[in-house]
Protein backbone atom coordinates (compact mmCIF):
# COMPACT_ATOMS: atom_id res chain seq x y z
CA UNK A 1 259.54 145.34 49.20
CA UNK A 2 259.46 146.16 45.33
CA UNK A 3 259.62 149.50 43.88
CA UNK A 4 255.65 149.43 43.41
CA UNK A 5 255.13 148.20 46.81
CA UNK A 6 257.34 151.11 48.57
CA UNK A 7 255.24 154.07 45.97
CA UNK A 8 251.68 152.37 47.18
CA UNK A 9 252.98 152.90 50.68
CA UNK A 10 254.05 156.11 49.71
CA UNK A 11 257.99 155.62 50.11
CA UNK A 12 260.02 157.94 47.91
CA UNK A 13 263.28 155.40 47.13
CA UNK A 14 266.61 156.67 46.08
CA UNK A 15 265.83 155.17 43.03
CA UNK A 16 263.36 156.79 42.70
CA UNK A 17 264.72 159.78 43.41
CA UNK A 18 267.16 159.36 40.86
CA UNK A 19 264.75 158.76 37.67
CA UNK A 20 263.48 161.93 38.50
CA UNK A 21 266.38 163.64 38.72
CA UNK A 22 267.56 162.53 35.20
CA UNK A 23 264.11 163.14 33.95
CA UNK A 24 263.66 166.83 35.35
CA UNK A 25 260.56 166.05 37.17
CA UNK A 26 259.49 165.66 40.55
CA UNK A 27 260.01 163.14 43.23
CA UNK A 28 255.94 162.37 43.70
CA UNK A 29 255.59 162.29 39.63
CA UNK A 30 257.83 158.95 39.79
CA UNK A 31 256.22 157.87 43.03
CA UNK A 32 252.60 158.54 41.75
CA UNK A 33 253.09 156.99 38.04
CA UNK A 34 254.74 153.68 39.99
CA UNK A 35 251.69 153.72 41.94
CA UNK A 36 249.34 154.14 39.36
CA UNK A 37 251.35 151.56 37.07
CA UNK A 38 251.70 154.06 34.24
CA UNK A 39 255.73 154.20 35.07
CA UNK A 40 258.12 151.45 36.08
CA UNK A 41 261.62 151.06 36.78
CA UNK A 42 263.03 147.88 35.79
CA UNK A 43 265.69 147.02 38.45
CA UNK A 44 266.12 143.55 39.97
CA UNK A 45 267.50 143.49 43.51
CA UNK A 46 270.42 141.70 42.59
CA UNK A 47 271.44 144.08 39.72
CA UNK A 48 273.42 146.62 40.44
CA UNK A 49 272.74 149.07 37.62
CA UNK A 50 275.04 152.32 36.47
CA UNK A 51 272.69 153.93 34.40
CA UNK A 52 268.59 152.47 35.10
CA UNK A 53 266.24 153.96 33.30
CA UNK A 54 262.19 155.36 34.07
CA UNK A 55 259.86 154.40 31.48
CA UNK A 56 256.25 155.33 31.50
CA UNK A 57 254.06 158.39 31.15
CA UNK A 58 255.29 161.43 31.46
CA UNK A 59 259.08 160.59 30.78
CA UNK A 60 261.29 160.60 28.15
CA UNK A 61 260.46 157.92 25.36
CA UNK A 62 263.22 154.99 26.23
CA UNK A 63 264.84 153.09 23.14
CA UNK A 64 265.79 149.40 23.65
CA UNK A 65 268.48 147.19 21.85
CA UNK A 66 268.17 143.55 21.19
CA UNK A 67 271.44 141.76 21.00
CA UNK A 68 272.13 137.89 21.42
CA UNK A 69 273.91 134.78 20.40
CA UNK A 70 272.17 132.54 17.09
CA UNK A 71 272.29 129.16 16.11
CA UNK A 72 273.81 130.11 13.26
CA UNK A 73 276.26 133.05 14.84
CA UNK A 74 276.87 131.75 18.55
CA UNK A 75 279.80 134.04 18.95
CA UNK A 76 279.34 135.45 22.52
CA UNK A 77 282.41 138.09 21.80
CA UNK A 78 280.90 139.15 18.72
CA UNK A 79 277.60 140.08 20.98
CA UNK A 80 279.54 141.67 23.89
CA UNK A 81 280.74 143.97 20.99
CA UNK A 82 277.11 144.94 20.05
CA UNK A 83 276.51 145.82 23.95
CA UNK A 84 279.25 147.83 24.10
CA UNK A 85 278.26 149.72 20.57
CA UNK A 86 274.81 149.99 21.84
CA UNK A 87 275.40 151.70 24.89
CA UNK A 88 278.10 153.77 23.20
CA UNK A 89 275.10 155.03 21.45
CA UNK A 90 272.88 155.78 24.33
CA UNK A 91 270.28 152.58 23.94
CA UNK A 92 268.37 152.71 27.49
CA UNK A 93 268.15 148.97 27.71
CA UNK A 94 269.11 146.13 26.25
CA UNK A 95 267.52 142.38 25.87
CA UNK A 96 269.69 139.04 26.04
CA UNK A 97 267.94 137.30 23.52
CA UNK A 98 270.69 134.41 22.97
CA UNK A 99 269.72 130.85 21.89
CA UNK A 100 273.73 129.83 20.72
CA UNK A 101 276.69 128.96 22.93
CA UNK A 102 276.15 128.57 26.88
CA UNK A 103 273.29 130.55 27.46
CA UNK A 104 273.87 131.37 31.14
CA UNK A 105 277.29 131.91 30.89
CA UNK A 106 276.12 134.28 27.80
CA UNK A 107 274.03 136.12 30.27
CA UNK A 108 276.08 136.30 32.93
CA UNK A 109 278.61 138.46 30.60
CA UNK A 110 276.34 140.48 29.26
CA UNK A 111 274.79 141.27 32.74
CA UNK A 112 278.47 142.08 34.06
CA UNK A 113 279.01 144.52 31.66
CA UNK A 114 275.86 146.14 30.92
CA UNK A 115 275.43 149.22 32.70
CA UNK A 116 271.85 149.46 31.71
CA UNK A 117 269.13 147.47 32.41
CA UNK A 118 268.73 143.70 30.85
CA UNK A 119 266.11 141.91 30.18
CA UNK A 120 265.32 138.48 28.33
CA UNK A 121 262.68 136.16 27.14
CA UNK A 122 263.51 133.08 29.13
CA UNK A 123 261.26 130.75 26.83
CA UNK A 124 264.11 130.84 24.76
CA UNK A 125 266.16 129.18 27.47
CA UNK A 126 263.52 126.74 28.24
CA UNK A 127 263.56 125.40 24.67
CA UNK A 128 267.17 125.40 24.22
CA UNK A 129 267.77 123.20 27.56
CA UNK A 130 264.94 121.07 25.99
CA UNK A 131 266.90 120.76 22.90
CA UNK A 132 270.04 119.92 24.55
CA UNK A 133 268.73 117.75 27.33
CA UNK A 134 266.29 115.36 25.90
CA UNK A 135 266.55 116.12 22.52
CA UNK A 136 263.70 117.63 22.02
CA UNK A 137 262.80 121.62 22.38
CA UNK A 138 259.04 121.20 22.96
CA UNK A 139 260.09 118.68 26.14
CA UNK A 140 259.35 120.68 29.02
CA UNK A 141 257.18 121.57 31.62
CA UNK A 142 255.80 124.37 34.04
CA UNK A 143 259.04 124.03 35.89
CA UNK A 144 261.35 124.01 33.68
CA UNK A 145 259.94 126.77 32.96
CA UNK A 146 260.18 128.01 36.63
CA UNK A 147 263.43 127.33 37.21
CA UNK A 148 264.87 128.94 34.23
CA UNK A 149 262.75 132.13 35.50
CA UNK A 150 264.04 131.39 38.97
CA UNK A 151 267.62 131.49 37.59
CA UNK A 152 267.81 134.18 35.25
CA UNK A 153 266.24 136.20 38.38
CA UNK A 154 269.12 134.84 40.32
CA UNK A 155 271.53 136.17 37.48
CA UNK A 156 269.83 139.88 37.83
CA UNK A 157 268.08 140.31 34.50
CA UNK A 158 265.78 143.17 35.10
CA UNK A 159 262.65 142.48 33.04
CA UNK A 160 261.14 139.47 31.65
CA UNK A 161 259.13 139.01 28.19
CA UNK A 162 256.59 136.34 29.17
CA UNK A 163 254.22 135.44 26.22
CA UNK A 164 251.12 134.95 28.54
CA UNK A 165 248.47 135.85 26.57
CA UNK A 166 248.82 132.85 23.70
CA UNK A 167 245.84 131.30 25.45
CA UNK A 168 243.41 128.52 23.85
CA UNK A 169 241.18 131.31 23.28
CA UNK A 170 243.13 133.90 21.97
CA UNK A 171 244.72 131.20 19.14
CA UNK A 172 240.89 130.15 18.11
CA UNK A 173 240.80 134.41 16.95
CA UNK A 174 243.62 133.40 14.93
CA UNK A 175 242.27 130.26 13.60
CA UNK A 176 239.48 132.41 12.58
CA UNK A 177 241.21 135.12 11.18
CA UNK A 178 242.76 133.79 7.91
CA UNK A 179 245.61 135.86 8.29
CA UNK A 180 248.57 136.39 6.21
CA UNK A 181 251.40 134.91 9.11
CA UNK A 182 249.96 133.46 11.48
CA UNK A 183 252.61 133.96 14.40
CA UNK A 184 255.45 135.91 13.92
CA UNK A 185 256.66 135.92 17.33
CA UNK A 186 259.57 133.17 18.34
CA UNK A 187 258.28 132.99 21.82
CA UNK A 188 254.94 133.08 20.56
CA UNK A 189 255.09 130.28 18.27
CA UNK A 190 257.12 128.09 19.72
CA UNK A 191 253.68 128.18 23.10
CA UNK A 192 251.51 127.76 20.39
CA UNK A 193 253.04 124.62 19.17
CA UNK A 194 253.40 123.52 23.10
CA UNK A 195 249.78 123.58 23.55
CA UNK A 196 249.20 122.20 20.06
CA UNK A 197 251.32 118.57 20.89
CA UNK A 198 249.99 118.39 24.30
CA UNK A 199 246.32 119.93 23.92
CA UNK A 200 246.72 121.95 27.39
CA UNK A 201 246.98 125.82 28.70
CA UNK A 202 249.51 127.75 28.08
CA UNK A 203 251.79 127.55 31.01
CA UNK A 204 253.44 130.90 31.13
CA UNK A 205 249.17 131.86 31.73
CA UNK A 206 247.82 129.07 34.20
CA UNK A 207 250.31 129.14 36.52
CA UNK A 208 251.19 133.16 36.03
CA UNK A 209 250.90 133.84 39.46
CA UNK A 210 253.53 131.58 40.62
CA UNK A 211 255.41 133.58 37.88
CA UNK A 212 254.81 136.62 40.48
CA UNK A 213 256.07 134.94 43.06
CA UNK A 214 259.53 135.01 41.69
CA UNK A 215 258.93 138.81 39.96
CA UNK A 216 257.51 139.90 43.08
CA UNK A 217 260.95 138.46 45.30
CA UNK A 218 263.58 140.08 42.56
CA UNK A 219 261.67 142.96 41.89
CA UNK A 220 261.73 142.11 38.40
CA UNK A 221 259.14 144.13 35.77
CA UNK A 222 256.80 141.81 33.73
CA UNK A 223 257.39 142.49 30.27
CA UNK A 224 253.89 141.01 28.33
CA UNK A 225 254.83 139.56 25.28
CA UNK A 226 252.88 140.24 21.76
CA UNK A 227 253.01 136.54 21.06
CA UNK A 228 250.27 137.10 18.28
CA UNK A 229 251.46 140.62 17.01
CA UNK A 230 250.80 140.82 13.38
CA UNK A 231 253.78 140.29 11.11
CA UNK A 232 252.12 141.86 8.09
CA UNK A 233 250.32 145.39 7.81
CA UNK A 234 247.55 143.50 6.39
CA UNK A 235 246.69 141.60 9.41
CA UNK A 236 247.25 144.27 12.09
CA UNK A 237 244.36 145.31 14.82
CA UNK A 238 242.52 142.12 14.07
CA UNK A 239 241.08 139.83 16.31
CA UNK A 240 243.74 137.58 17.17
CA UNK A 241 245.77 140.38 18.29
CA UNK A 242 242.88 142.48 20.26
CA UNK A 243 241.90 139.21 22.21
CA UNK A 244 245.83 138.84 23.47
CA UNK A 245 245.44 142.49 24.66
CA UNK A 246 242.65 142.28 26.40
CA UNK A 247 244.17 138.85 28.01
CA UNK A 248 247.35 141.27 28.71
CA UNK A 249 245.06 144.05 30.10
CA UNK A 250 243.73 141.24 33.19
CA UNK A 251 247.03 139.65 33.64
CA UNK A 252 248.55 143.61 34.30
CA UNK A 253 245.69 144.23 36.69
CA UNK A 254 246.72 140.93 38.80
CA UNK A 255 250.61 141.68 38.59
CA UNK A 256 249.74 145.25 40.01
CA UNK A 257 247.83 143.82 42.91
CA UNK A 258 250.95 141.59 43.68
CA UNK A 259 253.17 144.90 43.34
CA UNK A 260 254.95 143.35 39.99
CA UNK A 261 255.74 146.06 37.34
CA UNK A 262 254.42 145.71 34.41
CA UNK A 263 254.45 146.95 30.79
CA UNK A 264 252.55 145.76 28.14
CA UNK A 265 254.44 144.60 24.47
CA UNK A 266 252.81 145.98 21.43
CA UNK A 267 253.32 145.39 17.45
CA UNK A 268 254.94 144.92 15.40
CA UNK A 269 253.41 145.43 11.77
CA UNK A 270 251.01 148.19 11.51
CA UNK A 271 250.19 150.76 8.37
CA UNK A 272 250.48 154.76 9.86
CA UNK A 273 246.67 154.85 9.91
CA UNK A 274 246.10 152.63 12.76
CA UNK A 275 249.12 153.86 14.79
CA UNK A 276 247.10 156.06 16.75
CA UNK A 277 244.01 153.39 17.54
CA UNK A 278 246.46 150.69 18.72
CA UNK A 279 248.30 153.09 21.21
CA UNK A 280 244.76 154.21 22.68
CA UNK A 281 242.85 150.54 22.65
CA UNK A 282 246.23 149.56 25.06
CA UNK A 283 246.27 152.84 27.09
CA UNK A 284 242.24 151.61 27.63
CA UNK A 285 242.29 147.92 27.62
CA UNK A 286 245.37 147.79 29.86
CA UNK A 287 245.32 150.72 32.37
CA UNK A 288 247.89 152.70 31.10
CA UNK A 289 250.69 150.29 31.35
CA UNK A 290 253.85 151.40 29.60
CA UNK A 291 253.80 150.18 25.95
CA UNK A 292 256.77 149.04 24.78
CA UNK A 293 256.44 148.37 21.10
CA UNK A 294 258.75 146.49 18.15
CA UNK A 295 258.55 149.72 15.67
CA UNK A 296 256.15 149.12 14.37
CA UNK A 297 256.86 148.73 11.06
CA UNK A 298 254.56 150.99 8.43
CA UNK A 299 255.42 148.69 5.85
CA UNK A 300 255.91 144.93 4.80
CA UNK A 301 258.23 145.99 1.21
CA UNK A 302 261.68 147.64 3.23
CA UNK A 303 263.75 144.85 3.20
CA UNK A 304 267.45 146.45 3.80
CA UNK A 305 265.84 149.48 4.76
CA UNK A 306 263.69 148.44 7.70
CA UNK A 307 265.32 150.70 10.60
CA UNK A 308 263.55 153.25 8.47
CA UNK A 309 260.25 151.34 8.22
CA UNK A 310 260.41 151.08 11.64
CA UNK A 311 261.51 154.39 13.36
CA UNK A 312 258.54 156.44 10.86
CA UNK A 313 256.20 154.12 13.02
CA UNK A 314 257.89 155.05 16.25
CA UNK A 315 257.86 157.94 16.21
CA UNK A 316 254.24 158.46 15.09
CA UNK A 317 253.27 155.80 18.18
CA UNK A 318 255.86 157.39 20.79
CA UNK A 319 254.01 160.62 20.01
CA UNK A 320 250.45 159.28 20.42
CA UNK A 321 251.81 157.33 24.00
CA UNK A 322 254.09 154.57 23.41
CA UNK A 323 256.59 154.86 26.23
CA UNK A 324 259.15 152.09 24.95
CA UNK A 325 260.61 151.50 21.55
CA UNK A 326 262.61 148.15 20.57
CA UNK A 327 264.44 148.98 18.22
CA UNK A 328 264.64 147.37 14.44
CA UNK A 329 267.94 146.74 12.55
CA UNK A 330 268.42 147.03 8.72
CA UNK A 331 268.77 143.01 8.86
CA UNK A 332 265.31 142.06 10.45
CA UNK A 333 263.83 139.58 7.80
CA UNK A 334 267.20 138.80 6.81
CA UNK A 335 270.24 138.09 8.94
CA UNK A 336 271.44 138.10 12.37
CA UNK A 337 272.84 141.75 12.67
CA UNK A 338 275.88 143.12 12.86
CA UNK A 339 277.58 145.53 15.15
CA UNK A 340 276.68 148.17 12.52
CA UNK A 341 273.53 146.73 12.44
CA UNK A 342 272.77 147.26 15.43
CA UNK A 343 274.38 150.90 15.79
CA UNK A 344 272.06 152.15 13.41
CA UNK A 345 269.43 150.36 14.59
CA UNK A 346 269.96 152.54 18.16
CA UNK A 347 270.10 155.72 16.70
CA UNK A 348 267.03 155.32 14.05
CA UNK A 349 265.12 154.73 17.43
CA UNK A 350 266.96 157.21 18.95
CA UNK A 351 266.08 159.65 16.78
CA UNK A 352 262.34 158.79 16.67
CA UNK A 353 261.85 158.93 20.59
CA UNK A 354 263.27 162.18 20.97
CA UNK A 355 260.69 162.98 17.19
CA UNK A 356 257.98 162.20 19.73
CA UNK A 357 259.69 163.64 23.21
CA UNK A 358 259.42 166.92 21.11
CA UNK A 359 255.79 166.18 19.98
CA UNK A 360 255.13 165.13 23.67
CA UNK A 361 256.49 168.60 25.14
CA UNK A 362 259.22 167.08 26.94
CA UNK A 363 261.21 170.31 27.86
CA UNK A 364 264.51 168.55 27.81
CA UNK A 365 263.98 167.64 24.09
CA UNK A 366 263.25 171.18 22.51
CA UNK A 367 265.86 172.27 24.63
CA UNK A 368 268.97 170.20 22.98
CA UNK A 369 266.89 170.84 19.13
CA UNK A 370 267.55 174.76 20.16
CA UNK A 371 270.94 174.36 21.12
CA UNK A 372 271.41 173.20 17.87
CA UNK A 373 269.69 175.59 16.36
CA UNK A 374 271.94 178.03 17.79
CA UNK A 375 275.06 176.64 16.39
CA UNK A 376 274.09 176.22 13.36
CA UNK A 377 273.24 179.99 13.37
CA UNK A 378 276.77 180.87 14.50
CA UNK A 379 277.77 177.93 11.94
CA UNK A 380 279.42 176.61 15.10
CA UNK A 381 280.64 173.33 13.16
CA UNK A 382 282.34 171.84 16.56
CA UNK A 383 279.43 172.91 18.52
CA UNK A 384 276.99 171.27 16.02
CA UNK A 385 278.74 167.77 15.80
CA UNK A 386 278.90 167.43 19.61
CA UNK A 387 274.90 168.14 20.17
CA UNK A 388 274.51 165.66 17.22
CA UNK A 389 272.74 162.44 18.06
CA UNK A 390 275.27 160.26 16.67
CA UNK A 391 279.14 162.79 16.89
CA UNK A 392 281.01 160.41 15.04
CA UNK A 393 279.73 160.30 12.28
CA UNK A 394 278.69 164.29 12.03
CA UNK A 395 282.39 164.46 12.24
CA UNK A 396 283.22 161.88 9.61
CA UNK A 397 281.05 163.65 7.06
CA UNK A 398 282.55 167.50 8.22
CA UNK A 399 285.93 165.96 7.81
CA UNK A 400 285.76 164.23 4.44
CA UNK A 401 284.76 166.87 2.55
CA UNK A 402 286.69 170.50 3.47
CA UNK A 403 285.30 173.52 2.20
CA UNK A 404 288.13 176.16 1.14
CA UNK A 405 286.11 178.57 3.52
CA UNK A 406 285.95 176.95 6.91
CA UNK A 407 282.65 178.98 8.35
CA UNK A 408 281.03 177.00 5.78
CA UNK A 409 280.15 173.49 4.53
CA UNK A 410 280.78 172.23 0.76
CA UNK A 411 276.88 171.98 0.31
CA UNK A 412 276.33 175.77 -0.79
CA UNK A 413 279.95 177.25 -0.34
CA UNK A 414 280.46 180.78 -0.91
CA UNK A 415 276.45 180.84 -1.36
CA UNK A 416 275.65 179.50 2.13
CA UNK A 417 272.18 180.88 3.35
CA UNK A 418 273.00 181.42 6.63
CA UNK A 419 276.11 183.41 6.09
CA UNK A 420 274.19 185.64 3.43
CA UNK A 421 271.32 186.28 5.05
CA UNK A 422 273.61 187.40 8.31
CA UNK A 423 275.80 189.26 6.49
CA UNK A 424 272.63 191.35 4.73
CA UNK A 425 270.05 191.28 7.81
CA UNK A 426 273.15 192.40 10.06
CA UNK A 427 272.38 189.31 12.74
């Protein structure tokens, strides 16, 4: 049975038992939100996973990292690097999103020595086997598709992105829409231009519950992909977008009756003012299925900067209900990222989950912000580095620049505010 088969027959699960113990709630809380599909637990059966990870209402906002192999950087070594910096860094999960080198012997490394939970987008594979097989990466078929699926469940990748709601009717909203970029989404685009050379559905939806049949074996958790998310702030909550939703908000409903997880992918590109309406329209459209969202982004002009861009919009949509942030690196737009790439990348997310966690009255939140607090009070500088989100490089910056009166940093000196005010207010 799968984890939301067990909670609607009211079967606590170690696992279960576990999220809750990490997230300082109760057993039934976990049990309940499974049941309700406002919480899931991605976990294939034939993962064993170190660390998993709850994500849904009520929990701690989780932070995942993307890391994978390029056409242009197929350097498996150089991602196995990024896992290791990522989880160094406390990402939650972390997607295999590889189309260079051998894909499933990519996977299989990453899935070895991952000790969170993985997920992937196996169109990507799909293509690249069409690519390498008949020349071609728009020749395949609804079981090529399943058997990559069937595979990568095989492998024990944890969650799935499946870009199921590209449907003939939700691409005749975008054909409609005039919008700035059409689809920004790889996955996305490359079902759009399937249906476009062979005027049919979009596989991934017409045969999705044959798709179930393989979640619902694994116990793998149905990640819906935001195939038309908008890739400018000047195209976000239109139509195009809403009619993928709603298409997401059915598909959810029919996952949950075959006891599939699900959560629900979310943009992308938005401007702060519509934060708040696109967390609520999916909360409403889509039953309160964790939303796991790319940023989003606040603006289209941070090129360099867009970790930043990003993590101001995650925050303000983890606070509002988003329950899963992807993180963005400084490079999206621009490059393949780098290990340090992809380190700050973690913590900007990192420290915009825990922005909302604290906005969200997670008690385990405003409980490490006083801690720190209270060293900073004492001017506890080791204290103070080790509550720090990212210690090493607190430390670097403490170390490279000594003040000639150690209780103190070389920002105010002699004339440090905390020391004067406790030395006159007697505290």
């Amino acid at each position: 049975m799968t984890q939301l088969n067990q909670a609607k027959n009211n079967i606590i699960t170690p696992l279960m038992k576990r999220i809750a113990k990490q997230e300082g709630v109760v057993y039934t809380q976990i049990l309940n939100g499974l049941k309700m599909g406002r919480i899931v637990i991605p976990c294939n059966k034939k993962h064993v996973i170190k660390n998993p990870c709850g994500i849904g209402e009520g929990l701690r906002t989780k932070v995942n990292a993307n890391i994978g192999t390029s056409t242009d950087k197929p350097s498996i070594k150089d991602e196995l690097k990024k896992l290791e910096i990522a989880v160094k860094y406390k990402t939650d999960t972390v997607m295999d999103l590889s189309v260079g080198w051998d894909l499933r012997k990519a996977r299989k490394e990453i899935l070895a020595r991952s000790p969170v939970p993985v997920g992937t987008v196996p169109i990507y594979e799909v293509t690249v086997n069409a690519q390498r097989k008949r020349n071609d990466f728009l020749r395949f078929d609804i079981e090529d598709i399943l058997d990559t699926l069937q595979t990568q469940a095989e492998d024990g990748v944890d969650f799935f992105t499946i870009h199921c709601g590209v449907t003939r009717n939700s691409l005749k909203n975008l054909n409609n829409n005039k919008r700035i970029l059409d689809i920004v989404s790889r996955g996305g685009a490359i079902i759009a231009a399937w249906m476009s050379r062979y005027k049919r559905e979009n596989p991934f939806y017409e045969y999705f519950d044959r798709i179930l049949d393989i979640a619902s074996y694994y116990d793998i958790t149905l990640s819906l992909g935001d195939g038309l998310r908008p890739g400018s702030i000047l195209d976000a909550t239109d139509n195009a977008q809403l009619s993928e939703l709603k298409i997401l908000g059915e598909l959810s409903k029919e996952a949950k009756r075959r006891n599939v997880q699900v959560m629900i992918e979310g943009p992308g590109h938005v401007p702060l003012q519509q934060i708040r309406t696109n967390i609520l329209l999916e909360k409403r459209i889509c039953n309160h299925a964790p939303f796991y969202v790319l940023g989003p982004l606040v603006t289209d002009i941070a090129c360099g900067y867009d970790h930043i861009s990003a993590s101001i919009g995650a925050a303000v949509a983890a606070s509002f209900g988003a329950d899963f942030l992807c993180f963005v690196t400084a490079s999206e737009h621009l490059r393949h990222p780098s290990v340090k790439d992809v380190r700050e990348g973690v913590i900007a997310s990192r420290i915009a989950a825990h922005a909302a966690d604290i906005a969200k009255d997670i008690k385990s939140a405003i409980d490490w912000d006083r801690k720190m607090s209270l060293a900073r009070k004492r001017r506890d500088w080791k204290e103070q580095i080790r509550l720090a989100i990212d210690p090493d490089k607190a430390r670097f910056y403490r170390e490279s620049s000594k003040p000639l009166d150690s209780s103190v940093c070389t920002m105010c000196g002699k004339y440090c505010s905390i020391k004067v005010s406790e030395e006159c207010l007697g505290n």
